[in-house]
N, C-alpha and C. Protein backbone atom coordinates (compact mmCIF):
# COMPACT_ATOMS: atom_id res chain seq x y z
N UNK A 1 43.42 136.55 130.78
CA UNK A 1 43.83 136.19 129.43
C UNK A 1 44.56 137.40 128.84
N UNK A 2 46.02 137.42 128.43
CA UNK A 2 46.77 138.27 127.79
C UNK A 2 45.91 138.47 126.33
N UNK A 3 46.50 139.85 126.04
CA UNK A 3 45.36 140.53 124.88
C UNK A 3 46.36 139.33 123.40
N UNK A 4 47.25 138.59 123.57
CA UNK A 4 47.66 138.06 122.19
C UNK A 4 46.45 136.35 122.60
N UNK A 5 45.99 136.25 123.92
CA UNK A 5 45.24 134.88 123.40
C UNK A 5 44.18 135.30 123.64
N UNK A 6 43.77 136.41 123.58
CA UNK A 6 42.47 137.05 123.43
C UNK A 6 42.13 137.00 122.03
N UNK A 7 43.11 137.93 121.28
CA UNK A 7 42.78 138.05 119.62
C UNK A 7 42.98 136.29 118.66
N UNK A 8 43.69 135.40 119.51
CA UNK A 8 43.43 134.61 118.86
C UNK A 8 42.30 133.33 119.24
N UNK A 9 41.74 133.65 120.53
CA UNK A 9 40.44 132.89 120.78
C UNK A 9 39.18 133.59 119.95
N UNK A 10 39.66 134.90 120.01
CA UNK A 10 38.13 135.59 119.36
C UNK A 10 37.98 135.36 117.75
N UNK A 11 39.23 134.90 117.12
CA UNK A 11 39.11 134.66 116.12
C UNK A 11 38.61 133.03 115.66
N UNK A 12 38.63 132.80 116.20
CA UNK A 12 37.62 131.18 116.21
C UNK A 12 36.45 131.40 116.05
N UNK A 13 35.80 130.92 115.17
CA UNK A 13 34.35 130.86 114.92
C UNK A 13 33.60 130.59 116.64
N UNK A 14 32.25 131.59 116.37
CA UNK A 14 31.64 130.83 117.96
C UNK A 14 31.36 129.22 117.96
N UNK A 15 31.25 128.56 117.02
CA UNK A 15 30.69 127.53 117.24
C UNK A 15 32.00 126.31 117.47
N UNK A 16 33.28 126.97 116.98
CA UNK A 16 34.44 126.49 117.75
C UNK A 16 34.51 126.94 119.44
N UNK A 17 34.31 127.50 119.61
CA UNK A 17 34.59 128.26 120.74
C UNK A 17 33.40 127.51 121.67
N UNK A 18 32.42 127.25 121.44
CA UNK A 18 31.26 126.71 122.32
C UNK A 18 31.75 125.13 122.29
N UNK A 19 32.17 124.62 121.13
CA UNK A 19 32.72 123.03 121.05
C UNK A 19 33.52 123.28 122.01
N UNK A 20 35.11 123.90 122.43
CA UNK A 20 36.32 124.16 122.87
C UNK A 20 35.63 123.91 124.32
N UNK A 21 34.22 125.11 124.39
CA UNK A 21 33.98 124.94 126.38
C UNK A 21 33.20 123.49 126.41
N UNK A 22 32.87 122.60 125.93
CA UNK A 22 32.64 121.30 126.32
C UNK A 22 33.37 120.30 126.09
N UNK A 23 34.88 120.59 126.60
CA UNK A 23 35.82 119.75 127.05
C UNK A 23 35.77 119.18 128.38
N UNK A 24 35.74 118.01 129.05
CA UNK A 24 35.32 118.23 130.55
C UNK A 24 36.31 118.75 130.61
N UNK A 25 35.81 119.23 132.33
CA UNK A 25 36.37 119.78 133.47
C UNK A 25 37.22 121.17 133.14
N UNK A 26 37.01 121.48 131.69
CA UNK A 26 37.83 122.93 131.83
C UNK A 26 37.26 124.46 132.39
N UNK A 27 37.84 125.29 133.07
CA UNK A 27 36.85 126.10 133.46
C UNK A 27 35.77 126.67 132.66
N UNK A 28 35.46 126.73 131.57
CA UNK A 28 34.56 126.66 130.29
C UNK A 28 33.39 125.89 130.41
N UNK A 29 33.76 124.92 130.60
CA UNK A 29 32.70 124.03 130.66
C UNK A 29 32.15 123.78 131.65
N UNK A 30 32.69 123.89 133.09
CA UNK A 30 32.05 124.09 134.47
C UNK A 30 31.02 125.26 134.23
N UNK A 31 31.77 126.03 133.56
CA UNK A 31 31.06 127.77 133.70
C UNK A 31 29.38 127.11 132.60
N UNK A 32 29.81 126.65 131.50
CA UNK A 32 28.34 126.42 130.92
C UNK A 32 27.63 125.55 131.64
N UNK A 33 28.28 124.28 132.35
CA UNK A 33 27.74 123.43 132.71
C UNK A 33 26.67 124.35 134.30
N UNK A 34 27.29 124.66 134.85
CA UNK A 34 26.43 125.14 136.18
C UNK A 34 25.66 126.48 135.95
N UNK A 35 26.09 127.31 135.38
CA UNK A 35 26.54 128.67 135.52
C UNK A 35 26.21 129.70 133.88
N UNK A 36 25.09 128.83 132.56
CA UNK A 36 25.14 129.37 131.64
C UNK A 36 25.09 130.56 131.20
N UNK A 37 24.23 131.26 131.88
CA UNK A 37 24.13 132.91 131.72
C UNK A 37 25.45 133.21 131.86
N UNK A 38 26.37 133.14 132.81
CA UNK A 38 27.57 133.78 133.11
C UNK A 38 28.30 133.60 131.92
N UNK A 39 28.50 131.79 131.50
CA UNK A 39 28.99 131.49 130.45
C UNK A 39 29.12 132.11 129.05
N UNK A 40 27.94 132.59 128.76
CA UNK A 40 27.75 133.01 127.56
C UNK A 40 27.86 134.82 127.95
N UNK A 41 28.21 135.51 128.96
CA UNK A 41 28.45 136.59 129.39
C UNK A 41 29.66 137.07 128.77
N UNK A 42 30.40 135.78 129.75
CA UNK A 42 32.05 135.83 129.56
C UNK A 42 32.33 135.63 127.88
N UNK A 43 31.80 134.42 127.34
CA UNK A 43 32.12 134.18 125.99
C UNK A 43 31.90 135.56 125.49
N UNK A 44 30.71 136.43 125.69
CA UNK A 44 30.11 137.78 124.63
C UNK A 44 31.53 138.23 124.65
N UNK A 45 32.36 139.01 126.09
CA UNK A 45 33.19 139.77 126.17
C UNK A 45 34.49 139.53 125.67
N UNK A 46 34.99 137.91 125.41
CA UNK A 46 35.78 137.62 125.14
C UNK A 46 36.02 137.37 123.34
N UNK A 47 34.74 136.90 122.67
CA UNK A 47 35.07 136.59 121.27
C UNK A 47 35.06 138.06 120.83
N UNK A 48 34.15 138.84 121.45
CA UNK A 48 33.51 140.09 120.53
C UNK A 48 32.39 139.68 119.71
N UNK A 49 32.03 138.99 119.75
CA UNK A 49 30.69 137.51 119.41
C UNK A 49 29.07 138.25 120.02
N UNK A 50 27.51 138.94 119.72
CA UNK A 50 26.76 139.14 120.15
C UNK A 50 25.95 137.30 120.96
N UNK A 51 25.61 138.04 122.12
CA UNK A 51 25.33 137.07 122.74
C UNK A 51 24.02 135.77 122.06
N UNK A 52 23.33 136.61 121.26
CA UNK A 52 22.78 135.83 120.59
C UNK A 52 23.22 135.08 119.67
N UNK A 53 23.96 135.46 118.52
CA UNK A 53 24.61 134.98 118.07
C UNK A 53 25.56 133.77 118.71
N UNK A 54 25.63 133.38 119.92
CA UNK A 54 26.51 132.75 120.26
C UNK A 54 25.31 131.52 120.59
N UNK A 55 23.91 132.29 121.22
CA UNK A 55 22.91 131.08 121.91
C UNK A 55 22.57 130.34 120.47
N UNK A 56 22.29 131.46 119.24
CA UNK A 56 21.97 130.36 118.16
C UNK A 56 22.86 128.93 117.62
N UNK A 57 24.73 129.85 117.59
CA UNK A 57 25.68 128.78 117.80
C UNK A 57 25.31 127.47 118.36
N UNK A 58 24.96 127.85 119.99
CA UNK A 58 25.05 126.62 120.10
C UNK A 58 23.84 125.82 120.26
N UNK A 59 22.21 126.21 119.61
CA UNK A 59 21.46 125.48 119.29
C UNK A 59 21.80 124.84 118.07
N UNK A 60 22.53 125.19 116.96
CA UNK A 60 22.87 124.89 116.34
C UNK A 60 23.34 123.72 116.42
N UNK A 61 24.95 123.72 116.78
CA UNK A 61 25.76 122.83 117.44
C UNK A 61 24.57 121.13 117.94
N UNK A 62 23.36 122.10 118.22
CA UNK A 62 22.54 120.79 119.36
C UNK A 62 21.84 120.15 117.93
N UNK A 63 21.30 120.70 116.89
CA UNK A 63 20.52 120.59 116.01
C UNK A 63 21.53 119.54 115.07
N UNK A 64 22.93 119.95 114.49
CA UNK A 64 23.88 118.69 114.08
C UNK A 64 24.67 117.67 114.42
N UNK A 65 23.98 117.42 115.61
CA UNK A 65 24.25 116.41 116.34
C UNK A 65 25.74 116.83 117.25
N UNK A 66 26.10 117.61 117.64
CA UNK A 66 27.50 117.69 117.95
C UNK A 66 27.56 118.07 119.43
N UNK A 67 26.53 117.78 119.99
CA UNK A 67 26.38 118.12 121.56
C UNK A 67 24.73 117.88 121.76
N UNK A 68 25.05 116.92 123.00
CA UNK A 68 24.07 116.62 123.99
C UNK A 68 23.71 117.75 124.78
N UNK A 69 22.63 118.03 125.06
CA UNK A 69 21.82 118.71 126.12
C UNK A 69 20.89 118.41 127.07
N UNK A 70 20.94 116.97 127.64
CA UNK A 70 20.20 116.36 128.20
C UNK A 70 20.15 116.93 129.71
N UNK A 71 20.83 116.72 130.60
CA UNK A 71 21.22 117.67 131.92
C UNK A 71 22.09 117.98 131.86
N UNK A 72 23.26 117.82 131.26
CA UNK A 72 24.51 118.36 131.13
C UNK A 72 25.42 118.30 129.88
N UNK A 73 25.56 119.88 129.43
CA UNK A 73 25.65 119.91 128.11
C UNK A 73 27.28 118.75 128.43
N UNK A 74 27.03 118.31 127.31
CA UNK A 74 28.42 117.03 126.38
C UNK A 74 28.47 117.33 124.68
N UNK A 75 29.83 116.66 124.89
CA UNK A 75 30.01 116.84 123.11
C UNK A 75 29.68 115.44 123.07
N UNK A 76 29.05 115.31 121.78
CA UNK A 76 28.93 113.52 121.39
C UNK A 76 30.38 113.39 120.27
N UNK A 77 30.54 112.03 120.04
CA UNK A 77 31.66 111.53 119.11
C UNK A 77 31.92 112.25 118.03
N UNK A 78 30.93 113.19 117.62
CA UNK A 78 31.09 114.05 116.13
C UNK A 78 31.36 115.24 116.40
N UNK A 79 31.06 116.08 117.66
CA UNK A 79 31.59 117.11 118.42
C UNK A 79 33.19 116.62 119.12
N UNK A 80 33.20 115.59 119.14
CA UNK A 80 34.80 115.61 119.83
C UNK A 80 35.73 115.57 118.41
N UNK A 81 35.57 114.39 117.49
CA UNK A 81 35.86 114.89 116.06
C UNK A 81 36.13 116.04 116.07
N UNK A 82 35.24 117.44 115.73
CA UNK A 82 35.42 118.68 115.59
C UNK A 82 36.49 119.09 116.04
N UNK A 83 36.37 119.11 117.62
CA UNK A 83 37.38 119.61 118.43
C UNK A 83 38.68 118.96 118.71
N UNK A 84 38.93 118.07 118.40
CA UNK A 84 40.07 117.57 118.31
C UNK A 84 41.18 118.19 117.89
N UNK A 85 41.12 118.75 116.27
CA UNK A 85 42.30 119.48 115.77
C UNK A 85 42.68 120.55 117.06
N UNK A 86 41.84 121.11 117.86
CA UNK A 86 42.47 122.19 118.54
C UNK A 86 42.74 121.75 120.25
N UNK A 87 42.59 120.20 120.30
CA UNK A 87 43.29 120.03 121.64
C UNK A 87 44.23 119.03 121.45
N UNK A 88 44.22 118.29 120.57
CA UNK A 88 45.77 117.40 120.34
C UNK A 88 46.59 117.78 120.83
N UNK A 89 47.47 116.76 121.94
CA UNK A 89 48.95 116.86 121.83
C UNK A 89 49.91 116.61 121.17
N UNK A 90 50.84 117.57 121.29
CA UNK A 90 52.13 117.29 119.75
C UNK A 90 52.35 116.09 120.48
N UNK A 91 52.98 114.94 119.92
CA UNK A 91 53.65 113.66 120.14
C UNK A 91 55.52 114.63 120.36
N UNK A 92 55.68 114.25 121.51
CA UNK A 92 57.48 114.06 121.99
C UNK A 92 58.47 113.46 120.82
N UNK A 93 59.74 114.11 121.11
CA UNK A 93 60.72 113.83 120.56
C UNK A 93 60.52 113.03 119.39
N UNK A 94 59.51 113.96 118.06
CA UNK A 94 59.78 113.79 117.00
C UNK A 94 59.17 113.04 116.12
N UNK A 95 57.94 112.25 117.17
CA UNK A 95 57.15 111.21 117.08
C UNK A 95 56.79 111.53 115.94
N UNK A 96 55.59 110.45 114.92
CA UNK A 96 54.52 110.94 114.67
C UNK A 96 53.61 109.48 114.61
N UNK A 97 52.14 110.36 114.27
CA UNK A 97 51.25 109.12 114.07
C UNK A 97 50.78 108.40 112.77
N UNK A 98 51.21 107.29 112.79
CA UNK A 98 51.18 107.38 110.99
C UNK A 98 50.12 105.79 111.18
N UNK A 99 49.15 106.29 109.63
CA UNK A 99 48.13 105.16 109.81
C UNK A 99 48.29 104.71 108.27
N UNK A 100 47.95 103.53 108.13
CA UNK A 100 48.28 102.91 106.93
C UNK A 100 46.85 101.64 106.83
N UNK A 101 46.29 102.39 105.86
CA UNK A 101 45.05 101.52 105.40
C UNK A 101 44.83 100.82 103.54
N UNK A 102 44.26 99.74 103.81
CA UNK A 102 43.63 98.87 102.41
C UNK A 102 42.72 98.29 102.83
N UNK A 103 41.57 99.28 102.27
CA UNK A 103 40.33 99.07 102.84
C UNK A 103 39.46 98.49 101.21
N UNK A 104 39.19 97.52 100.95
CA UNK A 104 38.36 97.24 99.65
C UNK A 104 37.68 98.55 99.21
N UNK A 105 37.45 98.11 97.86
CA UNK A 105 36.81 98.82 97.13
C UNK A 105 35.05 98.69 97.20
N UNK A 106 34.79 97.78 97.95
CA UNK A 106 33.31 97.15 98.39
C UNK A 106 33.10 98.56 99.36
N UNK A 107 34.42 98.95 100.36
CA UNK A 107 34.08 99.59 101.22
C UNK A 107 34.92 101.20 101.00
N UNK A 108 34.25 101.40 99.67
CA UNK A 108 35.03 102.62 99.28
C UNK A 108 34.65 104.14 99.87
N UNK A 109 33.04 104.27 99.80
CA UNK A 109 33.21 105.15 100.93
C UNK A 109 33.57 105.37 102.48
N UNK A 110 33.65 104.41 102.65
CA UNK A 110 34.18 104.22 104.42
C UNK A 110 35.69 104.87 104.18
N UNK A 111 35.84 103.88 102.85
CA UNK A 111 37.46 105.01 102.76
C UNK A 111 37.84 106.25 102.83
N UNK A 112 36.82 106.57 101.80
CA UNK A 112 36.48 108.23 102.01
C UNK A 112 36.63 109.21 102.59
N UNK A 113 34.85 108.25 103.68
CA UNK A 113 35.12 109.17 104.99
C UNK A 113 36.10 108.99 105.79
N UNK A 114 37.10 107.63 106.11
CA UNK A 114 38.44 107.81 106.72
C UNK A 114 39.53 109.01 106.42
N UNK A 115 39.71 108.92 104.89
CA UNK A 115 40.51 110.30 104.59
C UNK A 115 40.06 111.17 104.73
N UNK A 116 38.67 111.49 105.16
CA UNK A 116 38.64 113.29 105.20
C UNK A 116 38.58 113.56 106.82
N UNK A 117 38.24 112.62 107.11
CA UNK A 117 38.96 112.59 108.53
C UNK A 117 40.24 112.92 109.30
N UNK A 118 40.96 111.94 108.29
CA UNK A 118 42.52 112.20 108.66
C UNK A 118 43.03 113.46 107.68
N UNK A 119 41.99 114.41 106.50
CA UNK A 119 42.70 115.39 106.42
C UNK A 119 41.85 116.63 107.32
N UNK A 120 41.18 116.42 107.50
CA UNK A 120 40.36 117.61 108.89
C UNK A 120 41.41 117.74 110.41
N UNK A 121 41.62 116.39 110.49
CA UNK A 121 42.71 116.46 111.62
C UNK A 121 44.21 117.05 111.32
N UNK A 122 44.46 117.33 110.33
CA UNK A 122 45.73 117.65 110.15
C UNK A 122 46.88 117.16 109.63
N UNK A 123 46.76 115.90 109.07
CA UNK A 123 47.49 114.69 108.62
C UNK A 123 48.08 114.96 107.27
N UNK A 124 49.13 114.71 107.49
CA UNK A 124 49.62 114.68 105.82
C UNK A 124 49.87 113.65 104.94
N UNK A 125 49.54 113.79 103.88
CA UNK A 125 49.54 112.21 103.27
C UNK A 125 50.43 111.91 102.54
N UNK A 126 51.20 110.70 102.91
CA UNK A 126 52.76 110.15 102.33
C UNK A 126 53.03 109.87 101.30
N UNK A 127 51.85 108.71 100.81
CA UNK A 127 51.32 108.12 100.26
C UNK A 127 49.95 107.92 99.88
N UNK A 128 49.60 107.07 98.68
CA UNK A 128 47.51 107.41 98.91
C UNK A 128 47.39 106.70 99.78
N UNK A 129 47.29 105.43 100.62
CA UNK A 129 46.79 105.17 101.68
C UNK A 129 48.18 105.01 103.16
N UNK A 130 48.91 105.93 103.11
CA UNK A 130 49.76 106.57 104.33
C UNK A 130 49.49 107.98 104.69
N UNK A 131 49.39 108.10 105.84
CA UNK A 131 49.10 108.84 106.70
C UNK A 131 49.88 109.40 107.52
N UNK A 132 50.40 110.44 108.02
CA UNK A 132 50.80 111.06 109.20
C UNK A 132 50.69 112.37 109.83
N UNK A 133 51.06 111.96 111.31
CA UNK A 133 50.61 113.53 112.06
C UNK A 133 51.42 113.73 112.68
N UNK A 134 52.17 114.87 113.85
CA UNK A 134 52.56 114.76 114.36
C UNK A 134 51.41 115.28 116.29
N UNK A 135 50.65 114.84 115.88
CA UNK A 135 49.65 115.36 116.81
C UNK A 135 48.94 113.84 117.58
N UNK A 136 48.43 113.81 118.52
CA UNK A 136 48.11 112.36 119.04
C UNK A 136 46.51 112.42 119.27
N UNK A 137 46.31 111.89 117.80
CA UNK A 137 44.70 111.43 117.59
C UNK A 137 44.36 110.25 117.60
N UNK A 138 45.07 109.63 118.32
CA UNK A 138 44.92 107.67 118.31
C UNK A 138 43.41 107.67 118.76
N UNK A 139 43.53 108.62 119.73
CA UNK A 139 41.37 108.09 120.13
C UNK A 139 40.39 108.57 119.10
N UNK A 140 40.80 109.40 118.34
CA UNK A 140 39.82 110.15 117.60
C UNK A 140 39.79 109.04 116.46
N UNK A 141 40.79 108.79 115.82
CA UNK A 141 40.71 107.05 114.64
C UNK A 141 40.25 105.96 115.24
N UNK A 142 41.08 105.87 116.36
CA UNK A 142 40.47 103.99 116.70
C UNK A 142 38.91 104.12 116.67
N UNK A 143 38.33 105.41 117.15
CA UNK A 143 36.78 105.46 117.33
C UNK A 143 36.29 105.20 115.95
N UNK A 144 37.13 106.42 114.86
CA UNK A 144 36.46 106.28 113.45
C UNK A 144 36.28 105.03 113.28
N UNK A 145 37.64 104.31 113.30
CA UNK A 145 37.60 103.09 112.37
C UNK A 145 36.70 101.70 113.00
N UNK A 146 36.38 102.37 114.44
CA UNK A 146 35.34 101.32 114.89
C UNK A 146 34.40 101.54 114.56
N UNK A 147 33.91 103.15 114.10
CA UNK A 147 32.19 103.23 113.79
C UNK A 147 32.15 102.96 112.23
N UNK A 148 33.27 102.75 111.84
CA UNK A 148 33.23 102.37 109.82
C UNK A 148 33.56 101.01 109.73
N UNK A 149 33.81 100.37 111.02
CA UNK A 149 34.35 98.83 110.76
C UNK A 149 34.56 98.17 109.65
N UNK A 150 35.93 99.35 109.57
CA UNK A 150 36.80 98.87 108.53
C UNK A 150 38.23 98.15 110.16
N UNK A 151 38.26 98.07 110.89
CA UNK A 151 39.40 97.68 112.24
C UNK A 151 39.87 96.65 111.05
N UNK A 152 40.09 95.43 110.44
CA UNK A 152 40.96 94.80 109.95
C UNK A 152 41.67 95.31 108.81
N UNK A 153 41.48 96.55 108.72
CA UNK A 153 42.28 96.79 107.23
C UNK A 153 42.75 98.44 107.76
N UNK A 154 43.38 98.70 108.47
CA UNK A 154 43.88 99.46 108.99
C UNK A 154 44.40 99.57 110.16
N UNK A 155 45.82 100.01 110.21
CA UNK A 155 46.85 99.97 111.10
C UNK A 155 46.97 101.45 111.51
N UNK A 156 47.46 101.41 112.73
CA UNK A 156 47.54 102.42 113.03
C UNK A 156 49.10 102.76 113.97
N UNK A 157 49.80 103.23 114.09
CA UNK A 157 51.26 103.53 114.60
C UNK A 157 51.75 104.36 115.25
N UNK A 158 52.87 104.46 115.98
CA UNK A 158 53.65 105.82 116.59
C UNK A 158 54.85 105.81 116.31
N UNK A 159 55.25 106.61 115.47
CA UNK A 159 56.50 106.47 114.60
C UNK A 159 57.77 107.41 114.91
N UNK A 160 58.99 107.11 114.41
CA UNK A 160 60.13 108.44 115.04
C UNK A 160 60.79 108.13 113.24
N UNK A 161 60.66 109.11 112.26
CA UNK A 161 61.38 109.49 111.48
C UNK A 161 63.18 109.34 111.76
N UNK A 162 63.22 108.64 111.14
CA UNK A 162 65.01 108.14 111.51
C UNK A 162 65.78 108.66 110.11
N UNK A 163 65.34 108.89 109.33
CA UNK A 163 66.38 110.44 108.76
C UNK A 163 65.46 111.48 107.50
């Protein structure tokens, strides 16, 4: 790791940084998954993070629901949430993702929590109920809007700005 993505991994909170290694299959997460002592070795040397500080992290992490520890650490749906803003792909040539909801007023906090959703992810808002990103969180919403089942009152899109 070059010393410019050194200073900017170490600047991530640990408890970003412990979300980040339970992505599958990245070498991060092999390393916690088989190999934790090492894991949290490497993490000490790399955030500048005390190693404890990093084990409380991620009891933590286990304590707000944001990772499984059953035999093999996982992020659950509210840990991938988290981590999302920092593995999105930009959408190609200009795209973006734009979501457009009218969700009753019966179901006003669902609304709520939809917008702070879509502003945690990065989204900018067009309109009060327009949305856009240029980042590809289609899995991270379709999930929201299935666990708020609000799905009939919200659309969701992949858009190209035409001027």
């Amino acid at each position: 790791m070059n010393d410019m993505a050194k200073r900017r991994h170490s600047a991530q909170p640990a408890t970003t940084q412990i979300l980040l290694a339970l992505i599958p299959y990245s070498k991060r997460n092999l390393q916690l998954t088989f190999h934790p002592s090492k894991f949290f070795d490497e993490l000490e040397k790399t955030s500048g993070l005390k190693r404890l500080t990093l084990q409380q992290s991620y009891a933590r992490l286990k304590q707000r629901g944001l990772i499984t520890d059953t035999r093999t650490p996982k992020l659950t749906a509210k840990g991938k949430e988290q981590v999302q803003p920092y593995v999105a792909e930009k959408l190609d040539d200009g795209k973006q993702l734009m979501v457009i909801f009218d969700i009753p007023e019966d179901f006003g906090e669902h609304r709520r929590q939809l917008r702070n959703l879509l502003r945690h992810l990065g989204f900018t808002q067009v309109q009060r109920s327009v949305w856009v990103s240029s980042h590809d969180h289609k899995q991270v919403v379709k999930e929201a809007v299935a666990d708020l089942k609000v799905n009939g009152w919200v659309e969701l899109f992949e858009t190209k700005k035409l001027s």
